[in-house]
PDB file of N, CA and C in Angstrom:
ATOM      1  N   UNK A   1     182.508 259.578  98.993  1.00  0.00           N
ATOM      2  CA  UNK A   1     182.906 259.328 100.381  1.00  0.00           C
ATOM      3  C   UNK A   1     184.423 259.245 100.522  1.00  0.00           C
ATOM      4  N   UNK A   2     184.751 259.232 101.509  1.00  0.00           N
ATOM      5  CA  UNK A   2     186.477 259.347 102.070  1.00  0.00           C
ATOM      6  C   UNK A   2     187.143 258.132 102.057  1.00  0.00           C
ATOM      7  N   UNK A   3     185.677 256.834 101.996  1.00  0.00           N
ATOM      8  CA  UNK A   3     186.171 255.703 102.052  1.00  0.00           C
ATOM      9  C   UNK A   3     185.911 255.054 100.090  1.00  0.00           C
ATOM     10  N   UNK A   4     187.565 255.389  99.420  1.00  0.00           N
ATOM     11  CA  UNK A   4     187.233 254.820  98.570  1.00  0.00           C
ATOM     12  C   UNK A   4     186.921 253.806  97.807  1.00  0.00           C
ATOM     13  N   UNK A   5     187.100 252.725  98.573  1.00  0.00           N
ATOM     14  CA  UNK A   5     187.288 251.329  98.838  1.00  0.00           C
ATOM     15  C   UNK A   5     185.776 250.442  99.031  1.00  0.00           C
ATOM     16  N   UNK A   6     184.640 251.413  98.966  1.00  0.00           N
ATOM     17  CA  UNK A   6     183.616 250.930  98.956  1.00  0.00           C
ATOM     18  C   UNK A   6     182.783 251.367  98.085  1.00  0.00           C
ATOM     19  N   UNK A   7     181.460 250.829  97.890  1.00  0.00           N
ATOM     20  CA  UNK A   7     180.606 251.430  96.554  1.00  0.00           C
ATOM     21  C   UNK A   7     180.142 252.163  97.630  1.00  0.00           C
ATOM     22  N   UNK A   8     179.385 252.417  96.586  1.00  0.00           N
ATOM     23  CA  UNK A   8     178.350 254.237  96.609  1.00  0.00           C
ATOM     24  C   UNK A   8     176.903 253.433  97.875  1.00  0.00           C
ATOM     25  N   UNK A   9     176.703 252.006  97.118  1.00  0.00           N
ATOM     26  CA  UNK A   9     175.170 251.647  98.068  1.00  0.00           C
ATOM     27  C   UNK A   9     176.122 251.272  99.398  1.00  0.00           C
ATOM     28  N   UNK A  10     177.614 250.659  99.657  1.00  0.00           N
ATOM     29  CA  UNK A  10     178.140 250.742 101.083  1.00  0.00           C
ATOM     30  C   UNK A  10     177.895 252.012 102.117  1.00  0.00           C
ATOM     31  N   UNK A  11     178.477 253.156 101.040  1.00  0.00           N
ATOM     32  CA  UNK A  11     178.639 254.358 101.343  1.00  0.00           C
ATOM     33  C   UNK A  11     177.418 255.126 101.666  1.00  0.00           C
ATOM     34  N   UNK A  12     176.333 254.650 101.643  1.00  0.00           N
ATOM     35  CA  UNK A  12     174.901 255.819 101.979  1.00  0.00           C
ATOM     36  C   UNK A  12     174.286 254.757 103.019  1.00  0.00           C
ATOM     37  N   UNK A  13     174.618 252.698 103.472  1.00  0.00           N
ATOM     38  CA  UNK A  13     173.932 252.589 104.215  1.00  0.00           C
ATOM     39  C   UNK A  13     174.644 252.614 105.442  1.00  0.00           C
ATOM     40  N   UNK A  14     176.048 253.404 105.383  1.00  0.00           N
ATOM     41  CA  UNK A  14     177.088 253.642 106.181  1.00  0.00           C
ATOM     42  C   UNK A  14     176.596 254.938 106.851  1.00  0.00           C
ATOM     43  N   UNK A  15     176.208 255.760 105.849  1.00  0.00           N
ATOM     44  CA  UNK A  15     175.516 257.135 106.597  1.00  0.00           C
ATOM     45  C   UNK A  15     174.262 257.049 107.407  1.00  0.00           C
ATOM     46  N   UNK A  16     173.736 256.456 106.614  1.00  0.00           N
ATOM     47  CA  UNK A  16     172.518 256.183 107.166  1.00  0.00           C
ATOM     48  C   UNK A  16     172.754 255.443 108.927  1.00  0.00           C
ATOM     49  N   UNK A  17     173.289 254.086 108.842  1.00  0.00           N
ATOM     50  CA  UNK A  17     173.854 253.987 109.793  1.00  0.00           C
ATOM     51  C   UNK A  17     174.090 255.072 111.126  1.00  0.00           C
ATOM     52  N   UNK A  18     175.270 255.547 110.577  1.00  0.00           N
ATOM     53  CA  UNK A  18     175.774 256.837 111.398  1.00  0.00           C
ATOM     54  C   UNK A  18     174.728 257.825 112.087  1.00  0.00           C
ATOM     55  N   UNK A  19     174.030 258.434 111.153  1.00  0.00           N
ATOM     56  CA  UNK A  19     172.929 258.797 111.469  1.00  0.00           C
ATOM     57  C   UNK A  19     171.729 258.620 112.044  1.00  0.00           C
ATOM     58  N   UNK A  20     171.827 257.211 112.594  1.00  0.00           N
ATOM     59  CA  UNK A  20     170.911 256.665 113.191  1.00  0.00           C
ATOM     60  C   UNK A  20     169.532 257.350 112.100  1.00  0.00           C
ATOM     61  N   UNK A  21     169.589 257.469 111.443  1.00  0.00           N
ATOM     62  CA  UNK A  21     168.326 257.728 110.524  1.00  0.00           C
ATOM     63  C   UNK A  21     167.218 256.325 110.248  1.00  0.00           C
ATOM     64  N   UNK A  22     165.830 256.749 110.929  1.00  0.00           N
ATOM     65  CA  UNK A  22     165.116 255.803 110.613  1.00  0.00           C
ATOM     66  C   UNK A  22     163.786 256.610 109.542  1.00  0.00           C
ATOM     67  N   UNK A  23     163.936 256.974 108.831  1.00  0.00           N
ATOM     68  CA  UNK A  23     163.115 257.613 108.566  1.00  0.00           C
ATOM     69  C   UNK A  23     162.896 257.002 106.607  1.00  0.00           C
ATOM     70  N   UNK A  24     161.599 258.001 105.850  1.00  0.00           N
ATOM     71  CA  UNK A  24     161.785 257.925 104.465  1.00  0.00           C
ATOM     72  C   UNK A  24     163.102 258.119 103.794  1.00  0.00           C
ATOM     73  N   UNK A  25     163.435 257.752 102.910  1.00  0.00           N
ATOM     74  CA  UNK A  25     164.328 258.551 101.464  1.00  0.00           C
ATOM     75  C   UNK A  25     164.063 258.045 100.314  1.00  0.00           C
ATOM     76  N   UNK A  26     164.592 258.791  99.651  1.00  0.00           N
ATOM     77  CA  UNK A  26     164.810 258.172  98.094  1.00  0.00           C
ATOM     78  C   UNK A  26     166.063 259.081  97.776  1.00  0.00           C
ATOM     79  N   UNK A  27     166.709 258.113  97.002  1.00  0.00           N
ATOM     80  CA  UNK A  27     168.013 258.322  96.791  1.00  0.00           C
ATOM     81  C   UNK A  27     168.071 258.773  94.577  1.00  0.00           C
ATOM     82  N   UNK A  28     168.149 259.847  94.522  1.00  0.00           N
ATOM     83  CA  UNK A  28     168.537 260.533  93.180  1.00  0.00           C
ATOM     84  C   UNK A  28     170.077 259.663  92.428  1.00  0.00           C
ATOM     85  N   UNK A  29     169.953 259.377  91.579  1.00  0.00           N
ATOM     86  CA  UNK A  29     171.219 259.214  91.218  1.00  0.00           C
ATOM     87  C   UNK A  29     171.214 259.258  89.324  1.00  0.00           C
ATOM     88  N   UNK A  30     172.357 259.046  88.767  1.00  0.00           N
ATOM     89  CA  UNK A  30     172.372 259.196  87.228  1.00  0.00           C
ATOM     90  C   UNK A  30     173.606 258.309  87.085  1.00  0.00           C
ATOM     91  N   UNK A  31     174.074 257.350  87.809  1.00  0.00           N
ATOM     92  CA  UNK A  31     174.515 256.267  87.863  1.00  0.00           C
ATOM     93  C   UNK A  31     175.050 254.952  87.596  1.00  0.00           C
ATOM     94  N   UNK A  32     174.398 254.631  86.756  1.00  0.00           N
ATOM     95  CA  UNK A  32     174.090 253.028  86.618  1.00  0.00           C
ATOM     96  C   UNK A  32     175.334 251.772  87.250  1.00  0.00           C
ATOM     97  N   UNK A  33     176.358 252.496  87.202  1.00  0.00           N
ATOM     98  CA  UNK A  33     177.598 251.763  86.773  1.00  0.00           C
ATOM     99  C   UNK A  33     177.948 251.233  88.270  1.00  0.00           C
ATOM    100  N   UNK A  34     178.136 252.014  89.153  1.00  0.00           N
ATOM    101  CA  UNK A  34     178.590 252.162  90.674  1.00  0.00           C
ATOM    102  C   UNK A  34     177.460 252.208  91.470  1.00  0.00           C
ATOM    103  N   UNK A  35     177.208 251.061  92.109  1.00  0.00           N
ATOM    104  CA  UNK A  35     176.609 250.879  93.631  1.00  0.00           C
ATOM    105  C   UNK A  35     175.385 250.104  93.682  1.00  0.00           C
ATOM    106  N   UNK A  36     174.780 250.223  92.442  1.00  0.00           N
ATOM    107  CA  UNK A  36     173.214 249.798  92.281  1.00  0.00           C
ATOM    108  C   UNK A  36     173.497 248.455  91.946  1.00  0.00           C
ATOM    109  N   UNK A  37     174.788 247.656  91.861  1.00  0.00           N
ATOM    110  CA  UNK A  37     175.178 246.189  91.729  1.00  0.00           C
ATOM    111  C   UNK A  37     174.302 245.853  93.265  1.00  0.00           C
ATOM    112  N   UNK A  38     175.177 246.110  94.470  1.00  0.00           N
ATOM    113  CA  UNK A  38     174.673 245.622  95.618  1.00  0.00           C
ATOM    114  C   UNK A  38     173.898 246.019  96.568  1.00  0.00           C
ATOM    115  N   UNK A  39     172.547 246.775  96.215  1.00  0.00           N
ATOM    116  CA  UNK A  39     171.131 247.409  96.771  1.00  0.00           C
ATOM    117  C   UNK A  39     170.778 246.421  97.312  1.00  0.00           C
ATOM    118  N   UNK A  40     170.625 245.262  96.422  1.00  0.00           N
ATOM    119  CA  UNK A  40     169.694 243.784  96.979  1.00  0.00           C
ATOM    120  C   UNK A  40     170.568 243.579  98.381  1.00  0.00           C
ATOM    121  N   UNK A  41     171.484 243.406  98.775  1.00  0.00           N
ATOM    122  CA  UNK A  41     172.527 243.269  99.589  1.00  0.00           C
ATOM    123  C   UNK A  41     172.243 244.347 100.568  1.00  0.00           C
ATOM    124  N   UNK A  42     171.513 245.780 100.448  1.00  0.00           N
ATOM    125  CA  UNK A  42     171.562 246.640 101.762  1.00  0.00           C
ATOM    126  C   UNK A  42     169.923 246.897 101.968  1.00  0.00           C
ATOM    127  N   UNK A  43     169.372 246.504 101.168  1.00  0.00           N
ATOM    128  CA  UNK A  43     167.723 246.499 100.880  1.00  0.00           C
ATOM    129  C   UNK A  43     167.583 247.858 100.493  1.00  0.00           C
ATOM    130  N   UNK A  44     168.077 248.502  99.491  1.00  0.00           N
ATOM    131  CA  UNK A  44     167.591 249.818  99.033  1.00  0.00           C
ATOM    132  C   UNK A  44     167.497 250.462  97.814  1.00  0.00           C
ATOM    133  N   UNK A  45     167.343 248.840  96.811  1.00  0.00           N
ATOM    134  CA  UNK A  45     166.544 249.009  95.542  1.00  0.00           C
ATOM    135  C   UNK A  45     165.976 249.840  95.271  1.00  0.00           C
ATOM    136  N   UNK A  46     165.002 249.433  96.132  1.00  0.00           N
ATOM    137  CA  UNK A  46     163.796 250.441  95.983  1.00  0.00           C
ATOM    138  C   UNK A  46     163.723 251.640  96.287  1.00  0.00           C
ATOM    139  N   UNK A  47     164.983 252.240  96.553  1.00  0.00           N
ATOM    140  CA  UNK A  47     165.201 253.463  97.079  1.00  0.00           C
ATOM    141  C   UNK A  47     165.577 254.367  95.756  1.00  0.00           C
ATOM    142  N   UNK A  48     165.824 253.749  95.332  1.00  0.00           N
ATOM    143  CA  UNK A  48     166.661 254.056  93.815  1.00  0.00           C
ATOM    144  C   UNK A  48     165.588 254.891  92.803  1.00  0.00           C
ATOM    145  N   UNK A  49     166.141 256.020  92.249  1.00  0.00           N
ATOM    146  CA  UNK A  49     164.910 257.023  91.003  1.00  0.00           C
ATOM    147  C   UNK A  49     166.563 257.131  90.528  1.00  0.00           C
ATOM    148  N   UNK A  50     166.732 256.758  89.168  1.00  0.00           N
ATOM    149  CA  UNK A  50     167.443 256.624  88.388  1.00  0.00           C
ATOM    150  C   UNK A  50     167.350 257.875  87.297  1.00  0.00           C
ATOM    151  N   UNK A  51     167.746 259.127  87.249  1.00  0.00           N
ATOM    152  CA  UNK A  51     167.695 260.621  86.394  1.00  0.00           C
ATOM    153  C   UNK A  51     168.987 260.009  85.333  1.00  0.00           C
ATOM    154  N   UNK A  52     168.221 260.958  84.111  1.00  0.00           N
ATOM    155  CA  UNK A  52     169.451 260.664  83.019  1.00  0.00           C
ATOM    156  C   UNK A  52     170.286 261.948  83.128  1.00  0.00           C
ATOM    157  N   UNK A  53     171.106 261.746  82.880  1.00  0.00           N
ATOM    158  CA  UNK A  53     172.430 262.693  83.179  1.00  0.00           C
ATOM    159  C   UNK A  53     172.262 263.974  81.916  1.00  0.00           C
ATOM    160  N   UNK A  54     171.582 263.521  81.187  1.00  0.00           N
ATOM    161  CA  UNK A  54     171.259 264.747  79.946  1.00  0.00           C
ATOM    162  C   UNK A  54     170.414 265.621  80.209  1.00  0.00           C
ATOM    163  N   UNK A  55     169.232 264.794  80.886  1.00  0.00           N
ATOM    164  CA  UNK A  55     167.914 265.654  81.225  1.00  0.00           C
ATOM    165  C   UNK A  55     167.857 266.098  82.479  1.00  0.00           C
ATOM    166  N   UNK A  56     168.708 266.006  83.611  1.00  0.00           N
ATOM    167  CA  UNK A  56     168.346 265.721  84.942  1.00  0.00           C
ATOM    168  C   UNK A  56     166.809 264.998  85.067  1.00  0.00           C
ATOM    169  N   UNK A  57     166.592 265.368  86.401  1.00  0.00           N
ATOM    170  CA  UNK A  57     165.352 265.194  87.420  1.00  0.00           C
ATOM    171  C   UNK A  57     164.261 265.644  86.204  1.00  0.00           C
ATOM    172  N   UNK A  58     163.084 264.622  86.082  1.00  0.00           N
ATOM    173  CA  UNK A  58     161.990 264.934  85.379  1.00  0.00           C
ATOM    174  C   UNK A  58     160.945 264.790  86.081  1.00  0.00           C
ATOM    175  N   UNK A  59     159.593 265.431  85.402  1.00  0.00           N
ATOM    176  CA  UNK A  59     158.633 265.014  85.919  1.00  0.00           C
ATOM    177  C   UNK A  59     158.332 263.407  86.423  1.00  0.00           C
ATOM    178  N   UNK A  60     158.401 262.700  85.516  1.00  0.00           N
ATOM    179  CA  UNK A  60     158.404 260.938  86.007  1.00  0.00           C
ATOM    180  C   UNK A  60     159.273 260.701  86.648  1.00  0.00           C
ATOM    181  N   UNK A  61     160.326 261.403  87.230  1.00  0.00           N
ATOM    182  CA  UNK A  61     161.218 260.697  88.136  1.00  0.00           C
ATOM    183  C   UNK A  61     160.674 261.492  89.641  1.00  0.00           C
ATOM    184  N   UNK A  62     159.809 262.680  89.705  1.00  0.00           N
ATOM    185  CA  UNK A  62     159.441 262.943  90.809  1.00  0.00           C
ATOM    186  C   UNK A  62     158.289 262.051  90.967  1.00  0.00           C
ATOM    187  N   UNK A  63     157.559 261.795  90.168  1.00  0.00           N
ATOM    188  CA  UNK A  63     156.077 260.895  90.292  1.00  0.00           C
ATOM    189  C   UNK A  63     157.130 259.680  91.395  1.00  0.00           C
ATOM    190  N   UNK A  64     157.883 258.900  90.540  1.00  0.00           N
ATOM    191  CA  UNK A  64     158.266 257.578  90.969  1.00  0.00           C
ATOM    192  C   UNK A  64     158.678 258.199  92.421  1.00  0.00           C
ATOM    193  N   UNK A  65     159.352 259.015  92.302  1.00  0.00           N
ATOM    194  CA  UNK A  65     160.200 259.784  94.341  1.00  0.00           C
ATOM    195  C   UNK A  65     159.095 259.833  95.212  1.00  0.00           C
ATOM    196  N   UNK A  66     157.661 260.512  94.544  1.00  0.00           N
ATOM    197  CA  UNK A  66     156.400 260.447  95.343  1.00  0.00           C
ATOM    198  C   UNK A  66     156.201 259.590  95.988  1.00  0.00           C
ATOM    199  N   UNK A  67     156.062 258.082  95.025  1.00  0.00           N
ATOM    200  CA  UNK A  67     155.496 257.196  95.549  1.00  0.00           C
ATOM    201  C   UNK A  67     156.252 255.592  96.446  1.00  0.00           C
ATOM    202  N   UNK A  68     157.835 256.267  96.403  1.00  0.00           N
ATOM    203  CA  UNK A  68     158.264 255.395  97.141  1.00  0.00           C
ATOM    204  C   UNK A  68     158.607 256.104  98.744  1.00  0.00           C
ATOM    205  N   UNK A  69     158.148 257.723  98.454  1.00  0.00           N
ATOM    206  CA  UNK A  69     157.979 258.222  99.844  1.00  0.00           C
ATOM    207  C   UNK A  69     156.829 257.987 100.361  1.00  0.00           C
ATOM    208  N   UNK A  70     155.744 257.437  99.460  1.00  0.00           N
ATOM    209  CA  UNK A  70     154.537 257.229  99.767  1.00  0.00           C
ATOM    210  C   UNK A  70     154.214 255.238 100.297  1.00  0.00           C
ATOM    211  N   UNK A  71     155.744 254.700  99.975  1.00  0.00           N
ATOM    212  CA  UNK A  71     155.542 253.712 100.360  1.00  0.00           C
ATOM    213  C   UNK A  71     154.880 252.645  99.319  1.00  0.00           C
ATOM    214  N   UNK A  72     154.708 253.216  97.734  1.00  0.00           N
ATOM    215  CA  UNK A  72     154.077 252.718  96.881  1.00  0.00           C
ATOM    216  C   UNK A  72     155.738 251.856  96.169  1.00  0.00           C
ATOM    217  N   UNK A  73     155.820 250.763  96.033  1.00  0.00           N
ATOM    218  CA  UNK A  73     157.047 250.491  94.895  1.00  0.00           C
ATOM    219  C   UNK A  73     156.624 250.583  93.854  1.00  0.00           C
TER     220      UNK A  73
END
């Protein structure tokens, strides 16, 4: 984002925001370090499918994307 001054979970519930988006997501990331400190803080833990940066996107990380579009945690 343009705003560097904030984490990454500021920065997507800022879009979201903007977007007036009320809808599903799940948020991809390979991460750990930046943003996923303060999820509890924007409620979007659970939004979180965590890919390893070696393997990308796997089968078990689409299962888990399924089921939090499915509303399953």
């Amino acid at each position: 984002p343009p705003d560097r001054h904030i984490t990454k979970s500021q920065a997507l519930i800022k879009w979201i925001n903007e977007q007036s988006y009320t809808g599903n997501f799940v948020i991809f990331d390979d991460d750990l370090r930046e943003g996923y400190q303060k999820t509890n803080d924007f409620d979007i833990k659970n939004r979180f499918v965590f890919v390893s940066s070696k393997y990308g996107i796997i089968d078990d990380d689409l299962d888990k994307a399924k089921n939090i579009l499915k509303g399953i945690y």
